[in-house]
C-alpha atoms as a PDB file:
ATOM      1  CA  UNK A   1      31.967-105.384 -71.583  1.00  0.00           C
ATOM      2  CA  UNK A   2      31.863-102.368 -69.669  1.00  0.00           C
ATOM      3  CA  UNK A   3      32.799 -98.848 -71.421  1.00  0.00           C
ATOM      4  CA  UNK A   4      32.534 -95.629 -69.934  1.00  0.00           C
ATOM      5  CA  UNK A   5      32.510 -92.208 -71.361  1.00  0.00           C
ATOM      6  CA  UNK A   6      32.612 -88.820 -70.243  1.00  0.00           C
ATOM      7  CA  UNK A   7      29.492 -86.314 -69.536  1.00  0.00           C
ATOM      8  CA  UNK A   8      29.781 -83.190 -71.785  1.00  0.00           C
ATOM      9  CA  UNK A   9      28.824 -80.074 -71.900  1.00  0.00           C
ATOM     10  CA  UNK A  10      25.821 -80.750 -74.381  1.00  0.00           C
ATOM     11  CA  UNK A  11      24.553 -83.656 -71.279  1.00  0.00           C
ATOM     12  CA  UNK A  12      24.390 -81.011 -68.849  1.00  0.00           C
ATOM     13  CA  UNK A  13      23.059 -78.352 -70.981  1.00  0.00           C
ATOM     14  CA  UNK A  14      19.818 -80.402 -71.966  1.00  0.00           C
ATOM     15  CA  UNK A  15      19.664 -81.397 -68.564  1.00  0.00           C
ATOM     16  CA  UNK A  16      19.608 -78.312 -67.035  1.00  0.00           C
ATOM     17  CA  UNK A  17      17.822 -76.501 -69.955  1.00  0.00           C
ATOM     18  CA  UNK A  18      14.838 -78.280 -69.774  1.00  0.00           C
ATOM     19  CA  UNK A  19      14.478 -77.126 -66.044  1.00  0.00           C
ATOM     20  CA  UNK A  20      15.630 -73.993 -65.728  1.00  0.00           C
ATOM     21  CA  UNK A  21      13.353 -72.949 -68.424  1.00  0.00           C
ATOM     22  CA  UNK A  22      11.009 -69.287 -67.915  1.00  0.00           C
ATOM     23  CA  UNK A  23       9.012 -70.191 -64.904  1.00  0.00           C
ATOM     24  CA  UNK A  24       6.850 -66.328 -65.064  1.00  0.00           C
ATOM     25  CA  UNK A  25       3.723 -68.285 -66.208  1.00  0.00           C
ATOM     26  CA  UNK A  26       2.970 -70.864 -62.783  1.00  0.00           C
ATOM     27  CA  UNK A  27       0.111 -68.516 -61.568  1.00  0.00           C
ATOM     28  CA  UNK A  28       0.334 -68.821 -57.999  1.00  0.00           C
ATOM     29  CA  UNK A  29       3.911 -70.083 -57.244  1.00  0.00           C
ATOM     30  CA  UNK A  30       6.590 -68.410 -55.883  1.00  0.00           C
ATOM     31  CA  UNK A  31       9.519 -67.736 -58.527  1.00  0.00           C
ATOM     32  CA  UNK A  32      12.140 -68.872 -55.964  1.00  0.00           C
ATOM     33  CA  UNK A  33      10.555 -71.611 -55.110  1.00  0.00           C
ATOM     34  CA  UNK A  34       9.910 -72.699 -58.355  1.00  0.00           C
ATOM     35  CA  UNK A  35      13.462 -72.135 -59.142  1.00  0.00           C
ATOM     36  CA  UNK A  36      14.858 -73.856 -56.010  1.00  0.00           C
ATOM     37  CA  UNK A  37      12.427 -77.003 -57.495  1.00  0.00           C
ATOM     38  CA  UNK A  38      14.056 -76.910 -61.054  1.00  0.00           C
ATOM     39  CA  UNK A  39      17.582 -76.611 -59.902  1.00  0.00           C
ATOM     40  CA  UNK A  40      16.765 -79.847 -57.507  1.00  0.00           C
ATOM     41  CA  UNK A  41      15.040 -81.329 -60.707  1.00  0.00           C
ATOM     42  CA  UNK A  42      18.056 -80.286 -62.478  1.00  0.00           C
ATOM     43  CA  UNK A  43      20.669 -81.630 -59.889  1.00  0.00           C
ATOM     44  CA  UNK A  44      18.657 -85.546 -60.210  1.00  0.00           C
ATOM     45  CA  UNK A  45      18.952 -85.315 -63.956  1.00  0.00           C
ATOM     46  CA  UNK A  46      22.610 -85.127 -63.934  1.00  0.00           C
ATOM     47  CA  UNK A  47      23.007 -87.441 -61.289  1.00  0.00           C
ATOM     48  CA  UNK A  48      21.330 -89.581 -63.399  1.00  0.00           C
ATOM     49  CA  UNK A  49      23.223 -88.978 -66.319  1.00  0.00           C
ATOM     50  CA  UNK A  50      26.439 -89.984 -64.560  1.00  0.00           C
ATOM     51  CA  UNK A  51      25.349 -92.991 -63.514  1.00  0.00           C
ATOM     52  CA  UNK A  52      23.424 -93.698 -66.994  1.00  0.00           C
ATOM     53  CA  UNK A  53      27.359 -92.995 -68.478  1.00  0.00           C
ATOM     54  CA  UNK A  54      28.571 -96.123 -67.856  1.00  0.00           C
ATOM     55  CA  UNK A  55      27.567 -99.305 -69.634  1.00  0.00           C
ATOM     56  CA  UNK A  56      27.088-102.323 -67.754  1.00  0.00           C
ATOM     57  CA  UNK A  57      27.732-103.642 -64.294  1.00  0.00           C
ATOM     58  CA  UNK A  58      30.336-102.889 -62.289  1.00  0.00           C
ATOM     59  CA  UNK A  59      33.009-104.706 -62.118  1.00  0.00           C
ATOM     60  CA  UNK A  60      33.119-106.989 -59.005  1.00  0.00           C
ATOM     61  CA  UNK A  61      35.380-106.400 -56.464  1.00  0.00           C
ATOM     62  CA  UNK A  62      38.147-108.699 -56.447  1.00  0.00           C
ATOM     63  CA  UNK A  63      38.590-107.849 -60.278  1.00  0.00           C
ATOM     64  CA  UNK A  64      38.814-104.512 -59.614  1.00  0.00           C
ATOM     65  CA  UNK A  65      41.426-105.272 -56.827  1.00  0.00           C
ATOM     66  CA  UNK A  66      43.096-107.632 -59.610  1.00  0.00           C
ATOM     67  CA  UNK A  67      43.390-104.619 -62.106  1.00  0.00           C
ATOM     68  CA  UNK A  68      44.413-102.358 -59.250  1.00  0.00           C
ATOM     69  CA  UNK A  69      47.658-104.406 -58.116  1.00  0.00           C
ATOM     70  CA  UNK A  70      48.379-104.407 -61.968  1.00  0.00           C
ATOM     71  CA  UNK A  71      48.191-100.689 -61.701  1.00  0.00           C
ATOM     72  CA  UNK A  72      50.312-100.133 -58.462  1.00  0.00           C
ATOM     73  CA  UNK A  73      53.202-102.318 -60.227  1.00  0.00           C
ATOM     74  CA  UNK A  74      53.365-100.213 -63.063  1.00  0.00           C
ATOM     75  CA  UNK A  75      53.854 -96.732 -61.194  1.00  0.00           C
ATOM     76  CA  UNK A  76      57.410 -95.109 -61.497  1.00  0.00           C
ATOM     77  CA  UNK A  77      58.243 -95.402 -58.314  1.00  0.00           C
ATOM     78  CA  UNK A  78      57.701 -99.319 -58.096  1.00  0.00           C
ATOM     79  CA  UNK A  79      59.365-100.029 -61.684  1.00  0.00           C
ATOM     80  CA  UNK A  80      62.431 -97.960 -60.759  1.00  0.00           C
ATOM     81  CA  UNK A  81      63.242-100.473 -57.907  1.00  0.00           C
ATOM     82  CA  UNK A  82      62.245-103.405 -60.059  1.00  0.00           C
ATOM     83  CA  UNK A  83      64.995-105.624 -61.345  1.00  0.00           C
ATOM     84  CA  UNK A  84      62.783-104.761 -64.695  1.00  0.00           C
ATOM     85  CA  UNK A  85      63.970-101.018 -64.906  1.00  0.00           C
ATOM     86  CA  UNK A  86      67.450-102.989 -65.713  1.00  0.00           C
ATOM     87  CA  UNK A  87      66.203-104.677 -68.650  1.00  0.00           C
ATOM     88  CA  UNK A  88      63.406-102.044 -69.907  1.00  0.00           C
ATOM     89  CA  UNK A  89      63.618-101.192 -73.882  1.00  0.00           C
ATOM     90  CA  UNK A  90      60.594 -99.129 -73.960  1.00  0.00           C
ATOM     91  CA  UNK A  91      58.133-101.909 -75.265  1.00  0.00           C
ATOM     92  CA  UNK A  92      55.525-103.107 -73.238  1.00  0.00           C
ATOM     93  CA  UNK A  93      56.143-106.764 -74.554  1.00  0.00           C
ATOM     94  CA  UNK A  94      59.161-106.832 -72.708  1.00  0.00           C
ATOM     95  CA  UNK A  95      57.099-105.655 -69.545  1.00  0.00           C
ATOM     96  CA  UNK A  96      54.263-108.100 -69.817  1.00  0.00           C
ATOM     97  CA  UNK A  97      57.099-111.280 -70.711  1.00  0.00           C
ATOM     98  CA  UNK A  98      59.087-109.763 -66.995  1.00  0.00           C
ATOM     99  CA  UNK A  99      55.978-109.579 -65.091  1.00  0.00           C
ATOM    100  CA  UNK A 100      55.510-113.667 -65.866  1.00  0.00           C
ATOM    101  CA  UNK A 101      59.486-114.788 -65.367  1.00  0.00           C
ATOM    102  CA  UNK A 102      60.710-116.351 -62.392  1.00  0.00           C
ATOM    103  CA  UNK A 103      62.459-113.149 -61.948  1.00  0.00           C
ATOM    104  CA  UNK A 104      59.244-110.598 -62.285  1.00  0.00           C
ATOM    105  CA  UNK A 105      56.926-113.353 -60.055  1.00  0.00           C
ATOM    106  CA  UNK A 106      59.965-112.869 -57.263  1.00  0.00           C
ATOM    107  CA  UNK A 107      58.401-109.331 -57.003  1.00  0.00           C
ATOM    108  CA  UNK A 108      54.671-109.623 -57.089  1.00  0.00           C
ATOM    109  CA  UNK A 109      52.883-108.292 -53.696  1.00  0.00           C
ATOM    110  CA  UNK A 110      51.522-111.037 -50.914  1.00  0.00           C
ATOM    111  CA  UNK A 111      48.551-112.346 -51.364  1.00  0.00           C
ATOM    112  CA  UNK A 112      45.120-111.726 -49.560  1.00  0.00           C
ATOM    113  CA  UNK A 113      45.688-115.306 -47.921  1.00  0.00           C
ATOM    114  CA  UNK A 114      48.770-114.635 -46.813  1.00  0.00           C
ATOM    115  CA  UNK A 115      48.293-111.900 -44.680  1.00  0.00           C
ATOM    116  CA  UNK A 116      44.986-113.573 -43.387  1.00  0.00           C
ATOM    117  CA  UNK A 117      47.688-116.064 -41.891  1.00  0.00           C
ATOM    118  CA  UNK A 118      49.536-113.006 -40.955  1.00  0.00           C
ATOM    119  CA  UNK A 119      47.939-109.655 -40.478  1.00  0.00           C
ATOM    120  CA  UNK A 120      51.340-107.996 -40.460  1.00  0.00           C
ATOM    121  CA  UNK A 121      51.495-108.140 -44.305  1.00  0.00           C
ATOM    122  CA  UNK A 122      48.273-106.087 -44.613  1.00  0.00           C
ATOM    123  CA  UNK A 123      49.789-103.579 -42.300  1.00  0.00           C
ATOM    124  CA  UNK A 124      52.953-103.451 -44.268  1.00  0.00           C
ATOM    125  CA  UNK A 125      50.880-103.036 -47.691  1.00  0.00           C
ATOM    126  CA  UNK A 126      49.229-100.684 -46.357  1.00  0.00           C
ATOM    127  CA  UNK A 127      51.934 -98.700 -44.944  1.00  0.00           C
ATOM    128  CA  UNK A 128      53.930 -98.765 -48.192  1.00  0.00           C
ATOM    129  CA  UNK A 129      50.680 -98.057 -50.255  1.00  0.00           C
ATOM    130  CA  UNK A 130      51.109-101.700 -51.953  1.00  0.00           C
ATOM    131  CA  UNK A 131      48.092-103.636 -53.858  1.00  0.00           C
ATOM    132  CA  UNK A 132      48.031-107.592 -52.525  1.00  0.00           C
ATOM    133  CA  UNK A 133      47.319-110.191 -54.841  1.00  0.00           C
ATOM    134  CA  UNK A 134      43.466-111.103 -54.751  1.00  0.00           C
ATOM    135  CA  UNK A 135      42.165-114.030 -53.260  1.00  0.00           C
ATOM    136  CA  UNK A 136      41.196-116.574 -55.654  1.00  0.00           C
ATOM    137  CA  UNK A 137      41.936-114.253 -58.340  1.00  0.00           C
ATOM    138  CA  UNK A 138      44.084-115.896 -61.422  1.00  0.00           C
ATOM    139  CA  UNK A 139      47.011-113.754 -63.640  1.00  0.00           C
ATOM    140  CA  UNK A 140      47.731-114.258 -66.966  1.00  0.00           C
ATOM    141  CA  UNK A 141      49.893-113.181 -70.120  1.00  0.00           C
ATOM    142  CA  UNK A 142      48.501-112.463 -73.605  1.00  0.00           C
ATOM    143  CA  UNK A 143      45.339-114.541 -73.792  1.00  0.00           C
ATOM    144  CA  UNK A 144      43.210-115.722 -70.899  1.00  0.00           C
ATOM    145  CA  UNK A 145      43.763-119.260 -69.532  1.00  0.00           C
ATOM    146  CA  UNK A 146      40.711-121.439 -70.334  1.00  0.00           C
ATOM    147  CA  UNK A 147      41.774-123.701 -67.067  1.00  0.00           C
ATOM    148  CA  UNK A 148      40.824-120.459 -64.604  1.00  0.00           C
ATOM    149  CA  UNK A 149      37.908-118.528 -64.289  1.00  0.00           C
ATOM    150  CA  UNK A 150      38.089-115.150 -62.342  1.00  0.00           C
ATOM    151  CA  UNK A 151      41.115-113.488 -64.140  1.00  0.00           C
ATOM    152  CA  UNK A 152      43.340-110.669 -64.677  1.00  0.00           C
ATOM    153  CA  UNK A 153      44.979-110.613 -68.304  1.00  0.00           C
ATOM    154  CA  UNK A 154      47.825-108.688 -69.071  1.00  0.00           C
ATOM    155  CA  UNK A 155      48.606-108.004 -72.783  1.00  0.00           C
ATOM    156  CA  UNK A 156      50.753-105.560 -74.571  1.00  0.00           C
ATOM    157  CA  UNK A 157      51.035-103.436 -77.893  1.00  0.00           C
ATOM    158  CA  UNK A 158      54.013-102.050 -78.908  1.00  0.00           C
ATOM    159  CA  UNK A 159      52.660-100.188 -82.244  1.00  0.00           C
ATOM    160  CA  UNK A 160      50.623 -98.218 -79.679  1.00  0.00           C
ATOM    161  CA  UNK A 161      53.159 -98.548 -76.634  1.00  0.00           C
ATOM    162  CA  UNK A 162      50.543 -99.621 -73.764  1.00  0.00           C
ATOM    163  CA  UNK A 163      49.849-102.628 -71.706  1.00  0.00           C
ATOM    164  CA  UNK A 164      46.235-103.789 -72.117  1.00  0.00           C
ATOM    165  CA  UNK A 165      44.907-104.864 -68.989  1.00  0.00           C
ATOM    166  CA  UNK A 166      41.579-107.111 -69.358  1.00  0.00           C
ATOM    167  CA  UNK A 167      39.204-108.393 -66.461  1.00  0.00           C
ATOM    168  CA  UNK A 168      37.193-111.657 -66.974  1.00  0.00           C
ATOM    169  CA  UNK A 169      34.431-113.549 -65.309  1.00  0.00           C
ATOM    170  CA  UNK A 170      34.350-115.845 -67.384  1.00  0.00           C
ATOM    171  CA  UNK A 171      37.517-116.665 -70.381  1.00  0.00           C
ATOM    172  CA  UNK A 172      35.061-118.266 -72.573  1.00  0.00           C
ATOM    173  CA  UNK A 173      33.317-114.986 -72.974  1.00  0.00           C
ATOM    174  CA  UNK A 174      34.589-111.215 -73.704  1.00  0.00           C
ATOM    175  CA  UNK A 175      36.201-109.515 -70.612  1.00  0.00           C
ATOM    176  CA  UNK A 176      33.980-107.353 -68.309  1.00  0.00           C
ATOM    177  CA  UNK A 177      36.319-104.101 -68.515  1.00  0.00           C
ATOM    178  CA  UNK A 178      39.708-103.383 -70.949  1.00  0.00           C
ATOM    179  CA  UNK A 179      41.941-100.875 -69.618  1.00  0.00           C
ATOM    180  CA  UNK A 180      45.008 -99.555 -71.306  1.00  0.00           C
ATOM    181  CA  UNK A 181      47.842 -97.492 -69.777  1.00  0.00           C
ATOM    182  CA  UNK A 182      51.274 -96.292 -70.867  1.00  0.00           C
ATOM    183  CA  UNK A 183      54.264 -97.534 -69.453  1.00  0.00           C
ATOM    184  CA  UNK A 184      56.827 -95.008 -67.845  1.00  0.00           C
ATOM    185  CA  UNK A 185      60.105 -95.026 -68.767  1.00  0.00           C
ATOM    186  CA  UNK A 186      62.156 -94.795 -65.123  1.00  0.00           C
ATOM    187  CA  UNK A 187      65.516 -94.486 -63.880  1.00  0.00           C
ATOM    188  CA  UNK A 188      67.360 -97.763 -62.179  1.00  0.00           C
ATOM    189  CA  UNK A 189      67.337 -96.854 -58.165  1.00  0.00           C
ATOM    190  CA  UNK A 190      70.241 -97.459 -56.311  1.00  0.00           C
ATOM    191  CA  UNK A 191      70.981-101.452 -55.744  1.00  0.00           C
ATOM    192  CA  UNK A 192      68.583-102.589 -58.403  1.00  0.00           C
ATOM    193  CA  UNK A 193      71.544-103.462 -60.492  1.00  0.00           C
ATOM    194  CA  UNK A 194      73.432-105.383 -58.186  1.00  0.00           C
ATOM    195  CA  UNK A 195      70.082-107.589 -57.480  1.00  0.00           C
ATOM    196  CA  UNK A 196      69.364-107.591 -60.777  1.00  0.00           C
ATOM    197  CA  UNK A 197      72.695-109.145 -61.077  1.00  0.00           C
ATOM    198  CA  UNK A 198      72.634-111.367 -57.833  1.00  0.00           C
ATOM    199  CA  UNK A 199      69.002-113.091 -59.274  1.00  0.00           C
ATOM    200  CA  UNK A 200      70.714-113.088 -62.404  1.00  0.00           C
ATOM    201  CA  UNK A 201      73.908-115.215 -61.037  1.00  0.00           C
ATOM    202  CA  UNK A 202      71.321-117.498 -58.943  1.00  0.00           C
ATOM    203  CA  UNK A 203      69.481-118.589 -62.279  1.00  0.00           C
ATOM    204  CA  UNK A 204      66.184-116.482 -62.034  1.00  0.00           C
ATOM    205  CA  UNK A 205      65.409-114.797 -65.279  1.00  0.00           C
END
C-alpha cells in the first residue's frame, strides 16, 4: 500500500548540514567553489529525500484517474447541482449509498470510451473541468467486488465523517493507495429540486 508523508524540517536540516559543513580546511580549493559544490550536493540530497518519502510504486494511471473522478464529484460546486444536495444529512453513508442508486449513476461523467466514439465529450469535460470515467476501470461501494480487478472503492465513516476512497490492482490483496476526504456540506442550486423531484416521480431513486 502506498503511504506518503511529509519532509520536515529535521530531513532538510541533516541534509543540508552534512554539506554545508566548515569547508576552511580543503587546502587548495576555492571557498566558493567548494560551497557552490555542497549546496549542489545539498540540493540532490533533498531531491532524494522527496522522492525516498513515499512508499511504494506509484499508482498507475487509470487508478489515479479512477480516484480523481471520485474527487471532482465530491467538490461543492458539483454536489450543489446534484440531486444528492436534496437528500444530504451530513453522513457520508448517505453519500456513498447516492453515488450507487439509479438516481446518483444518472449523474456519473462519460466514460473514456465514449468520447473515443465521440471526441466532443472530451472537449466538453474538459471545458467544464469534469473527470471521465476510466476505461476499463470498475466502481464499487463498501468492499471491493471479487468479480473485477482494476477498481475504485468507495467507503464511508460516519464516526469520523469522511469518505474513504481505496484503489486496487488486485481485490484479493490490500489496495495500492487509501485516501480519505471530508464531505462539504453545500447549498441546493437553483432547479436541483425540481429534478430531484422529476427523477423522483419517474421512479429513479
Amino acid at each position: 500500500m502506498r503511504h506518503c508523508r511529509l519532509i520536515g524540517a529535521d530531513d532538510l536540516q541533516e541534509a543540508y548540514g552534512g554539506c554545508l559543513a566548515s569547508s576552511g580546511d580543503r587546502g587548495s580549493v576555492t571557498f566558493i567553489g567548494e560551497y557552490m559544490k555542497r549546496i549542489a550536493i545539498a540540493l540532490s540530497l533533498v531531491f532524494v529525500l522527496m522522492l525516498t518519502a513515499c512508499g511504494g510504486d506509484e499508482l498507475p494511471p487509470d487508478l489515479y484517474r479512477g480516484v480523481a473522478m471520485i474527487k471532482s464529484m465530491t467538490s461543492p460546486m458539483h454536489l450543489s447541482r446534484s440531486a444528492y444536495s436534496v437528500v444530504q444529512d451530513g453522513k457520508p453513508s448517505t453519500y456513498v449509498k447516492y453515488m450507487f442508486s439509479s438516481m446518483g449513476v444518472a449523474e456519473w461523467p462519460d466514460s473514456e470510451e465514449a468520447a473515443e466514439r465521440d471526441p466532443a465529450l472530451k472537449d466538453q469535460a474538459a471545458a467544464g473541468h469534469r473527470a471521465l470515467v476510466p476505461k476499463g476501470l470498475s466502481f464499487a461501494a463498501n468492499a471491493p467486488d471479487p468479480a473485477k480487478s482494476r477498481q475504485i472503492v468507495l467507503k464511508a465513516d460516519d464516526a469520523k465523517g469522511v469518505l474513504i476512497i481505496e484503489a486496487y490492482d488486485n481485490p484479493a490483496a490490500k489496495p495500492l493507495q487509501v485516501e480519505t476526504i471530508h464531505l462539504p456540506k453545500v447549498e441546493v442550486a437553483p432547479g436541483v429540486l425540481e429534478k430531484y423531484n422529476s427523477r423522483k416521480d419517474l421512479g429513479s431513486e
